[in-house]
N, C-alpha and C. Protein backbone atom coordinates (compact mmCIF):
# COMPACT_ATOMS: atom_id res chain seq x y z
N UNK A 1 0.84 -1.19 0.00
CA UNK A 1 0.00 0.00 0.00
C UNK A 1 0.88 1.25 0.00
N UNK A 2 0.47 2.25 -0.21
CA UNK A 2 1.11 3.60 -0.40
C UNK A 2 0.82 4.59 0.51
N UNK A 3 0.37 4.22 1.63
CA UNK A 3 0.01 4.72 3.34
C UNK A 3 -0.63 4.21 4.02
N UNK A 4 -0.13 4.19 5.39
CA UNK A 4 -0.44 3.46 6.33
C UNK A 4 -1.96 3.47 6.69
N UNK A 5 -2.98 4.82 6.68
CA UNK A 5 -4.11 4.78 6.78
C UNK A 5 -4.88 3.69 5.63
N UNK A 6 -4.42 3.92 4.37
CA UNK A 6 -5.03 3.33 3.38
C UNK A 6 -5.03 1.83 3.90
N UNK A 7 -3.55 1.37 4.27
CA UNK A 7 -3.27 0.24 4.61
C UNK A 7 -4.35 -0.31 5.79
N UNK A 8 -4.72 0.41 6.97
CA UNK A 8 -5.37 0.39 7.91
C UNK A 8 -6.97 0.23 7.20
N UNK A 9 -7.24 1.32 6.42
CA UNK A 9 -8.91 0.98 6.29
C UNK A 9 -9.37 0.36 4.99
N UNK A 10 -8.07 -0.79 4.39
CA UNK A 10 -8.39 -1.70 3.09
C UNK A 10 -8.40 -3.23 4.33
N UNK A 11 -7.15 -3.24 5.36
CA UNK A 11 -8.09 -4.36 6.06
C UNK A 11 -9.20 -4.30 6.93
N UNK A 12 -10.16 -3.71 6.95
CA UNK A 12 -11.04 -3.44 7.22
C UNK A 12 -11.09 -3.97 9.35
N UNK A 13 -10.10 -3.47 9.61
CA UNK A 13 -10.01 -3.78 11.06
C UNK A 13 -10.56 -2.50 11.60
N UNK A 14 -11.74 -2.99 12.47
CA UNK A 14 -12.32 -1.99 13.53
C UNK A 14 -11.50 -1.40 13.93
N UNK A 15 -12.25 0.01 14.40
CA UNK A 15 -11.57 1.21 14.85
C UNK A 15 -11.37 0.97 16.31
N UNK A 16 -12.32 0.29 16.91
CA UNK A 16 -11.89 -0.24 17.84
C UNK A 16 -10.73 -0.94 18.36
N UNK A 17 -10.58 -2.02 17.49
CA UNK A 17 -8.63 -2.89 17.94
C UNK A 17 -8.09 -1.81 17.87
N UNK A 18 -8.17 -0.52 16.83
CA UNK A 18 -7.07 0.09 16.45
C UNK A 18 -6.82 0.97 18.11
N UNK A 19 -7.83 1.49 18.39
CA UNK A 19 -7.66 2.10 19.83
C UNK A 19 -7.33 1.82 20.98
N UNK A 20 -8.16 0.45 20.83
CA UNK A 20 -8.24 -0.26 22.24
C UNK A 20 -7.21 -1.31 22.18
N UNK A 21 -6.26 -1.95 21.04
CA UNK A 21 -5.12 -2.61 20.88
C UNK A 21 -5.62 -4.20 21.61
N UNK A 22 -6.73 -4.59 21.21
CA UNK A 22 -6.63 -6.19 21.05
C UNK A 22 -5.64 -6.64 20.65
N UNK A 23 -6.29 -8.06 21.09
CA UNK A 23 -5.15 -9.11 20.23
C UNK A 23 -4.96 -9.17 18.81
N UNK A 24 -5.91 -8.57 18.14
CA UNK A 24 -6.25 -8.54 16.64
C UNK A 24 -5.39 -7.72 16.26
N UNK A 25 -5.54 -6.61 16.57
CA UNK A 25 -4.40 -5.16 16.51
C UNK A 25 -2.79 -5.92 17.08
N UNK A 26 -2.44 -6.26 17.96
CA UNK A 26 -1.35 -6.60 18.10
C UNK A 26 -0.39 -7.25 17.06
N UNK A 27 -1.66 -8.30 16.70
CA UNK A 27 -0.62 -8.72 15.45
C UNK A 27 -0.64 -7.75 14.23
N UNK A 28 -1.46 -7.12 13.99
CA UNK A 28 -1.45 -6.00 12.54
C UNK A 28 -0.39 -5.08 12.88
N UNK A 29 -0.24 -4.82 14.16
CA UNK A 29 0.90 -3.57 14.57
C UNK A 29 2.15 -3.56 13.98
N UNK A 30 2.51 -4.83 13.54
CA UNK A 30 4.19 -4.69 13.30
C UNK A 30 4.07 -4.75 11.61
N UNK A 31 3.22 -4.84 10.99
CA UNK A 31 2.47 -4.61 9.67
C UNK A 31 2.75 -3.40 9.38
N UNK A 32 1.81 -2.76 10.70
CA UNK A 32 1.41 -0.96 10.06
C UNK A 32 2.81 -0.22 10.36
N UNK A 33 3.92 -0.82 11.27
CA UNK A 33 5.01 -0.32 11.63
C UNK A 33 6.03 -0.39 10.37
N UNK A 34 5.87 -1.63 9.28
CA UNK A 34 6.62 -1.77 8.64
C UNK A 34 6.16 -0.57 7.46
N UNK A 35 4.96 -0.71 7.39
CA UNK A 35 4.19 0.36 6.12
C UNK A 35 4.89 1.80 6.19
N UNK A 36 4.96 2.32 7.92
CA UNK A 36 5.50 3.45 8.04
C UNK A 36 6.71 3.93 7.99
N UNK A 37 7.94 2.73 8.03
CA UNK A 37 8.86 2.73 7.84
C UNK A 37 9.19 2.61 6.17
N UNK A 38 8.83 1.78 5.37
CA UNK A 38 8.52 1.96 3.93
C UNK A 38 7.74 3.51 3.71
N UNK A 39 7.20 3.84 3.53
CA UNK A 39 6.67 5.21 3.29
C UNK A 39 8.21 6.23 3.47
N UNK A 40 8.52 6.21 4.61
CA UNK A 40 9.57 7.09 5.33
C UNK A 40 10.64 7.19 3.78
N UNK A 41 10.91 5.36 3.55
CA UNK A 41 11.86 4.96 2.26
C UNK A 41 11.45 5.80 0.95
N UNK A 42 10.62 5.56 0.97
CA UNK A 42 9.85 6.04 -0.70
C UNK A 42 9.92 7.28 -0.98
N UNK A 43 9.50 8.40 0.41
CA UNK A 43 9.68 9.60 0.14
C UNK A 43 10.84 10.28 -0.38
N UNK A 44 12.22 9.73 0.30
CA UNK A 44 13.57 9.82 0.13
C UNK A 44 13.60 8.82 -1.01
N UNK A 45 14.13 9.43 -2.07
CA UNK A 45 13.98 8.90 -3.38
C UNK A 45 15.97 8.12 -3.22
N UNK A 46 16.47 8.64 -2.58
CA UNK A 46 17.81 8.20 -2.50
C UNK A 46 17.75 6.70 -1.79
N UNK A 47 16.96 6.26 -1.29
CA UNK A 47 17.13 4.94 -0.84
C UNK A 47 15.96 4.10 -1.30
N UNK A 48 16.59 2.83 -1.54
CA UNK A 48 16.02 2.08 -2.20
C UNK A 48 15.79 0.51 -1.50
N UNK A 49 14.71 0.27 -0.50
CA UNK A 49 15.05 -0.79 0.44
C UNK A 49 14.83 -1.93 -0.19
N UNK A 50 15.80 -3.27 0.42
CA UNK A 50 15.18 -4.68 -0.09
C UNK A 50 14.55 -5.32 1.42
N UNK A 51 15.00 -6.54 1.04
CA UNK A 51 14.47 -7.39 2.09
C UNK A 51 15.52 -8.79 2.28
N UNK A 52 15.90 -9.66 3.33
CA UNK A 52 16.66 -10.56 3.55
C UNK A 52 16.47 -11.19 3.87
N UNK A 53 16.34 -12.29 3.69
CA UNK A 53 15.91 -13.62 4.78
C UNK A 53 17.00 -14.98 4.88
N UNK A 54 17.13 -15.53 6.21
CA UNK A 54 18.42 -16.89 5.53
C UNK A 54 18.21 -17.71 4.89
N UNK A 55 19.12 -18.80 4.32
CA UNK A 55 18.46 -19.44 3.16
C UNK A 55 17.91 -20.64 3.82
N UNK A 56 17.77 -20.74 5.24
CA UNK A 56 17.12 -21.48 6.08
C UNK A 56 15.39 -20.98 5.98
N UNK A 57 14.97 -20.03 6.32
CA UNK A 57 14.12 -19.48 6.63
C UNK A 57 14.17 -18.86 8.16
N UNK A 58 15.14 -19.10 8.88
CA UNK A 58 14.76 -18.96 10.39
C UNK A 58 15.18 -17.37 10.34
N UNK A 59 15.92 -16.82 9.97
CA UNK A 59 15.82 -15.17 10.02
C UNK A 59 15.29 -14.24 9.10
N UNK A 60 14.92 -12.90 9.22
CA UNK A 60 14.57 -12.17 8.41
C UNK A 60 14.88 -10.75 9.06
N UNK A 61 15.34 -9.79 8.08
CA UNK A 61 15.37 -8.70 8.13
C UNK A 61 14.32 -7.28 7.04
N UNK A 62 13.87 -6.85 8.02
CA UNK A 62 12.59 -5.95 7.26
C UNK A 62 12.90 -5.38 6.43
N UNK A 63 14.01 -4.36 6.38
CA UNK A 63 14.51 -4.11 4.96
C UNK A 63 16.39 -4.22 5.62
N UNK A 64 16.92 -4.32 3.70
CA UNK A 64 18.43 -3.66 3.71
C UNK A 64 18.47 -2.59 2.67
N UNK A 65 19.40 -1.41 2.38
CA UNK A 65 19.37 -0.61 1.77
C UNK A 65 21.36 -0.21 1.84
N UNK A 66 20.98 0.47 0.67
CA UNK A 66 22.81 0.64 0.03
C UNK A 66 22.87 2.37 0.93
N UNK A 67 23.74 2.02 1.43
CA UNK A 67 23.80 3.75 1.28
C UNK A 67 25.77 3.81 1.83
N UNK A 68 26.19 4.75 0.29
CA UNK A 68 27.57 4.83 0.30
C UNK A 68 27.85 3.22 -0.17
N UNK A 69 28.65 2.79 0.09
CA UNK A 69 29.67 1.81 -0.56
C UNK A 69 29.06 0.01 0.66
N UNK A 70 28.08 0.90 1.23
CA UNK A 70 27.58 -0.20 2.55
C UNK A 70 26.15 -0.50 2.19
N UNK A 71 26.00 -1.59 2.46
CA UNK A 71 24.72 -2.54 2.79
C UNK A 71 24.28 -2.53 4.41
N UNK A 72 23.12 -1.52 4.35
CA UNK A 72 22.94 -1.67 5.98
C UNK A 72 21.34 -1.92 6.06
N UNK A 73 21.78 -3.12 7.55
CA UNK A 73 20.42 -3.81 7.51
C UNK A 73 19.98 -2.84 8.76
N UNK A 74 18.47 -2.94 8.04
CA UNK A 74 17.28 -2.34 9.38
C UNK A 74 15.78 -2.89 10.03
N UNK A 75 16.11 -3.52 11.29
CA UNK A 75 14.89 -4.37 11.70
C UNK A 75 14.11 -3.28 12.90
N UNK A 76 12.44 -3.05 12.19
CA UNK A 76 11.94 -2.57 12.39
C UNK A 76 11.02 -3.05 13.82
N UNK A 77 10.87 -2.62 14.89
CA UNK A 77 9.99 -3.26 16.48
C UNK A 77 8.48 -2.16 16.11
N UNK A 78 7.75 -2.55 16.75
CA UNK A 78 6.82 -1.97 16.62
C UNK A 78 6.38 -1.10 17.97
N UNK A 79 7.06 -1.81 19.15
CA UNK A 79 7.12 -1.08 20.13
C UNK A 79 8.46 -0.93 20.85
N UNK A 80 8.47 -1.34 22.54
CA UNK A 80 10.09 -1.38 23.06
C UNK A 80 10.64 -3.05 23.04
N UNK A 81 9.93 -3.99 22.40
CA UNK A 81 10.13 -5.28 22.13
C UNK A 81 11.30 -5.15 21.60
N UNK A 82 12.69 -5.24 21.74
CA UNK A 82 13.96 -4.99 21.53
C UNK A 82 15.00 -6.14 21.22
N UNK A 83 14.12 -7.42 21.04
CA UNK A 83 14.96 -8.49 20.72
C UNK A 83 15.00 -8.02 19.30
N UNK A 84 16.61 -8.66 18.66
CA UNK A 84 16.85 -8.16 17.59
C UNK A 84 17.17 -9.82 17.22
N UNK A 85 17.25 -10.89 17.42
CA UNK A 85 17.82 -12.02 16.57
C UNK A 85 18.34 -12.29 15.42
N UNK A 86 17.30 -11.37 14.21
CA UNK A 86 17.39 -11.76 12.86
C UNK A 86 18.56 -10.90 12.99
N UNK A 87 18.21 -9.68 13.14
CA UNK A 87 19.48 -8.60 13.07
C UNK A 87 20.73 -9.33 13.53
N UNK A 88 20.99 -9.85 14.55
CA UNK A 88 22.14 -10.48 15.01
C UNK A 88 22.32 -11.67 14.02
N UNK A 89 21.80 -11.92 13.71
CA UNK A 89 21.95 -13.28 12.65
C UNK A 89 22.72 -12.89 10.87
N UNK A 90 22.28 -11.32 10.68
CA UNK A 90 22.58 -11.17 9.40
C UNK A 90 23.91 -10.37 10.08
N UNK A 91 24.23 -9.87 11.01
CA UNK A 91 25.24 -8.82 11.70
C UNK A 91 26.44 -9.94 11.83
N UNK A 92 26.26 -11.47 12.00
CA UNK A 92 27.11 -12.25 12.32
C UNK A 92 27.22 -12.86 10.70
N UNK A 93 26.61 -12.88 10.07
CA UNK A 93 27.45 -13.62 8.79
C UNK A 93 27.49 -12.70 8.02
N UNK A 94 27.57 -11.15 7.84
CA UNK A 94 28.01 -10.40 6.53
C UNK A 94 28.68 -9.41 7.11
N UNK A 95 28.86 -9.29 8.85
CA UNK A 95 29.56 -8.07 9.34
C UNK A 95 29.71 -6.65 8.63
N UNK A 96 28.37 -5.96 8.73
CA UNK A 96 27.74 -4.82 7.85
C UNK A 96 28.88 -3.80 8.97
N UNK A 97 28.97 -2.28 8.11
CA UNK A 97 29.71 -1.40 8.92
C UNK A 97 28.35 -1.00 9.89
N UNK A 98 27.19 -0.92 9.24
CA UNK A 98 26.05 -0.06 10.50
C UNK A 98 24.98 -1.38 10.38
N UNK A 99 24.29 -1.29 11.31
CA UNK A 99 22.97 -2.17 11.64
C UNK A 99 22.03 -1.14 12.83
N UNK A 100 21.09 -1.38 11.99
CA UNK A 100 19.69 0.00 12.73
C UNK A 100 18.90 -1.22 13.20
N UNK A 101 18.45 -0.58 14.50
CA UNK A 101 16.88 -1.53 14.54
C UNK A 101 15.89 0.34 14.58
N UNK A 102 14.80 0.04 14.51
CA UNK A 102 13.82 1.05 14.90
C UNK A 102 12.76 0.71 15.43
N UNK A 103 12.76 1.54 16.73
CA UNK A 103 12.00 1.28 17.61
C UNK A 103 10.47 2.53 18.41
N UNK A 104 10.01 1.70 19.44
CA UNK A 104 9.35 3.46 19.95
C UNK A 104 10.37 4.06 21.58
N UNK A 105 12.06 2.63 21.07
CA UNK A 105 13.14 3.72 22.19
C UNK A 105 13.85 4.76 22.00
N UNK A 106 14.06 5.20 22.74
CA UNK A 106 15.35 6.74 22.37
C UNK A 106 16.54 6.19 21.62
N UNK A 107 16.76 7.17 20.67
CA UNK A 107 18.38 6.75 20.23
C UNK A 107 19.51 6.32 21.03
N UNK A 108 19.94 4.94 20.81
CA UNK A 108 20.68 5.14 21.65
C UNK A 108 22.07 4.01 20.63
N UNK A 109 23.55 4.08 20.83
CA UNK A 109 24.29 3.07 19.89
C UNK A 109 24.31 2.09 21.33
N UNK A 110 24.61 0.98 20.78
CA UNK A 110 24.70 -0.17 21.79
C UNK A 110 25.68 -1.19 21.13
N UNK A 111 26.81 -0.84 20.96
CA UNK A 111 27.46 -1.73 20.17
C UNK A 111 27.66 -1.95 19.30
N UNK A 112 27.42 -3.14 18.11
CA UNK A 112 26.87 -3.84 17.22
C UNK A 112 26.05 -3.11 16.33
N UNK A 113 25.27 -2.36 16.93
CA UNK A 113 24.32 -1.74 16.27
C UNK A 113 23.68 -0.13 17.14
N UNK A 114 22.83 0.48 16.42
CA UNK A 114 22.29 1.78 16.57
C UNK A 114 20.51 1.67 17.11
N UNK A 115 19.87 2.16 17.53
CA UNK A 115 18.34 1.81 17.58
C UNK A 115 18.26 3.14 17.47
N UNK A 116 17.39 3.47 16.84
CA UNK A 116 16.50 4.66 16.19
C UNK A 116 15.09 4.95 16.81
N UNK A 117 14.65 5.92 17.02
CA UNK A 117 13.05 6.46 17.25
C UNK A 117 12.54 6.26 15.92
N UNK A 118 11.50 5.58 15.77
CA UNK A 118 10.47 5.39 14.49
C UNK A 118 10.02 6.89 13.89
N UNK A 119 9.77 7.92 14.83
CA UNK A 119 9.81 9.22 14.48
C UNK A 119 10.78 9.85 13.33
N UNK A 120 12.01 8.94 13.39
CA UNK A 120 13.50 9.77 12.79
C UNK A 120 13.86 8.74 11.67
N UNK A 121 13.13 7.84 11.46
CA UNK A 121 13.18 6.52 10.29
C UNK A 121 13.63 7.20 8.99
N UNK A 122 13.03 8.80 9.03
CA UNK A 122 12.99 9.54 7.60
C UNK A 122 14.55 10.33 7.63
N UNK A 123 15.13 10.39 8.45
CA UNK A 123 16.62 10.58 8.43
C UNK A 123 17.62 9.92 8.54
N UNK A 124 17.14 8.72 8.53
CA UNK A 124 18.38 7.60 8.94
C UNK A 124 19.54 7.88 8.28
N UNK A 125 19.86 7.99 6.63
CA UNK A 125 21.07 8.62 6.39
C UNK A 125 22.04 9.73 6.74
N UNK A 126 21.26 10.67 7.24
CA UNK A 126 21.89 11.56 7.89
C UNK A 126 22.15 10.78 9.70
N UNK A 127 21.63 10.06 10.38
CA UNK A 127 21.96 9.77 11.72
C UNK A 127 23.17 8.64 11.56
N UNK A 128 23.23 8.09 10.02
CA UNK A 128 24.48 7.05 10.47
C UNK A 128 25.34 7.52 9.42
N UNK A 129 25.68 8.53 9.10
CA UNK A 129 26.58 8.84 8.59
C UNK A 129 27.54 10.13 9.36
């Protein structure tokens, strides 16, 4: 879809889950999180995201994108749910220079990797460069 509302009122999920955050909504949440993070991509015509998964199936990363001479992966949380696995999984077999997760935590680097405010998704090139 080409925005997150559109995305929201083509699955026709009550306005209700959306407020009151059922179980129904819980699982759509990391959906509408990814939509908003894609949107963020699209606007910035300079990045161009893919997607990764192992050739197992057991990991996945929400998007990767080129920026400069680097492949940097970015796994998107929908809230402060902060396990990163897949991320650690693609961080251990291609040893990227940056790895983002985005979250609803404060910026903060932690090593290995960077976590982002979902708010700032639309600057990421400027925050890791």
């Amino acid at each position: 879809m080409l925005d997150v509302g559109l995305l929201a009122a083509k699955s026709k999920l009550d306005a209700k889950s959306l407020l009151q955050g059922n179980s129904i909504f819980e699982e759509f949440k990391g959906a509408l999180t990814e939509q908003y993070v894609q949107q963020q991509f699209f606007s910035n015509q300079d990045v161009l995201p893919y997607y990764w998964s192992s050739s197992k199936g057991t990991a996945e990363v929400d998007f990767v994108f080129q920026h400069g001479m680097q492949i940097v992966p970015l796994e998107v949380k929908a809230e402060e749910n902060l396990k990163s696995r897949s991320l650690k999984s693609y961080v251990d077999k291609y040893n990227p220079e940056y790895a983002v997760r985005t979250s609803m935590s404060n910026y903060r680097k932690e090593g290995w990797f960077v976590n982002m405010p979902l708010y700032a998704v639309g600057f990421i090139e400027q925050i890791i460069s």
